[in-house]
Protein backbone atom coordinates (compact mmCIF):
# COMPACT_ATOMS: atom_id res chain seq x y z
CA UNK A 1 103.30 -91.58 -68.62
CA UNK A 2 101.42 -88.40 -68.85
CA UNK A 3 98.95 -87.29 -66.17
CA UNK A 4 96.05 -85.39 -66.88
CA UNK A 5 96.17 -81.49 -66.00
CA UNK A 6 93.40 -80.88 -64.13
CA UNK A 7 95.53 -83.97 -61.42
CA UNK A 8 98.63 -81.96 -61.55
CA UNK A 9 96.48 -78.39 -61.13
CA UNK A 10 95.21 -80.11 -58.11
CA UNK A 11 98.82 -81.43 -56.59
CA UNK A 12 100.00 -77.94 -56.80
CA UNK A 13 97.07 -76.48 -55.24
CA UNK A 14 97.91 -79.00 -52.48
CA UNK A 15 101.84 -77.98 -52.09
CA UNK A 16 100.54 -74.21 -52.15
CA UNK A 17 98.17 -75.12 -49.11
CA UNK A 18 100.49 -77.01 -47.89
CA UNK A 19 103.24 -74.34 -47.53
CA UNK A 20 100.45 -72.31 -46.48
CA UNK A 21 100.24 -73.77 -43.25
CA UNK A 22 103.46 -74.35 -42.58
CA UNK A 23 104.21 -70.25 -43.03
CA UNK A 24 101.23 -69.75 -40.76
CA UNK A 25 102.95 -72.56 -38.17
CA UNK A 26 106.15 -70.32 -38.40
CA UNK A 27 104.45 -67.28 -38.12
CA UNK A 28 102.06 -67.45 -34.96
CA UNK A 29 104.94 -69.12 -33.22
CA UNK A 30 108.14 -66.97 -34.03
CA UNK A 31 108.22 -62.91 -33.13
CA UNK A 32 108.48 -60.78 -36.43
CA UNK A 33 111.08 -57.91 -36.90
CA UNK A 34 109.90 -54.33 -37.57
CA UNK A 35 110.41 -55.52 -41.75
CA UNK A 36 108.16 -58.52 -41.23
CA UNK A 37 111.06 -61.26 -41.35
CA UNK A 38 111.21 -63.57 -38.71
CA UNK A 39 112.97 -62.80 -35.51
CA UNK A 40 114.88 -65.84 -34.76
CA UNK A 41 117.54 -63.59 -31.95
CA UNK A 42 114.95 -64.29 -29.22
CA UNK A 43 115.33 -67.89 -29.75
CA UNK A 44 111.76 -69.11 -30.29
CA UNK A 45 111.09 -72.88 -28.43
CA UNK A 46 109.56 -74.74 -31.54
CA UNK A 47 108.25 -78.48 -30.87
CA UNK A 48 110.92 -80.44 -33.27
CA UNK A 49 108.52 -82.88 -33.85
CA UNK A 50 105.62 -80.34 -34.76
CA UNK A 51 108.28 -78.03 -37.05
CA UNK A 52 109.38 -81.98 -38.85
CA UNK A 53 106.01 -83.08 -39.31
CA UNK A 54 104.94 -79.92 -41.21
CA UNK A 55 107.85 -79.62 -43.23
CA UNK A 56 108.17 -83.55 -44.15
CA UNK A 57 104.03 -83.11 -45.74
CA UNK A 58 105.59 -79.86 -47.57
CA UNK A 59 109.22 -81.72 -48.95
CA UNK A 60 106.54 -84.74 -49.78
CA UNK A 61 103.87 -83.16 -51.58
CA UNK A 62 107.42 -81.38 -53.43
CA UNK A 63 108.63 -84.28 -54.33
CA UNK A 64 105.40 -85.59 -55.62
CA UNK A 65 104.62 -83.18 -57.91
CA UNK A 66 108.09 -82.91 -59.27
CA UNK A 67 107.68 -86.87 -60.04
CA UNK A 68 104.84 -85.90 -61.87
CA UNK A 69 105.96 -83.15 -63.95
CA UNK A 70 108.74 -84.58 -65.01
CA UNK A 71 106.96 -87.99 -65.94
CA UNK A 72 104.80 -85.91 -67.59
CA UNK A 73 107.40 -83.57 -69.67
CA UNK A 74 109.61 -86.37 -69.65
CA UNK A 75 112.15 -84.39 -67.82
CA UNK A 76 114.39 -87.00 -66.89
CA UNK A 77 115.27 -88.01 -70.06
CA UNK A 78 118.73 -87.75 -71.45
């Protein structure tokens, strides 16, 4: 099955937005060190169910367009 380019252009768009938001989640709610990484050694409080919820629409739209590329570049093929 092949899928046109202009639909898989868009699904990637969508996983770039995607992990986007999720960077910006992590980022207004976890301190930085001096070098920009995250500073995890004050031991942030996340919401578990906020953190899953933004990662499961990342790993999904992932997964999707993985599907899609490789029914599309029939890359599960042997």
């Amino acid at each position: 099955m092949q899928f046109e380019k202009n639909y898989i252009k868009n699904q990637n768009q969508e996983l770039i937005e995607i992990r986007d938001e999720f960077f910006k989640f992590l980022d207004i709610n976890i301190p930085h060190n001096e070098d920009g990484s995250f500073d995890f050694s004050s031991n942030p409080k996340l919401d578990a169910r906020e953190v899953y919820e933004r990662f499961f629409k990342l790993d999904y739209q992932a997964r999707k367009l993985r599907a899609l590329l490789g029914q599309t570049y029939e890359l599960h093929k042997e």
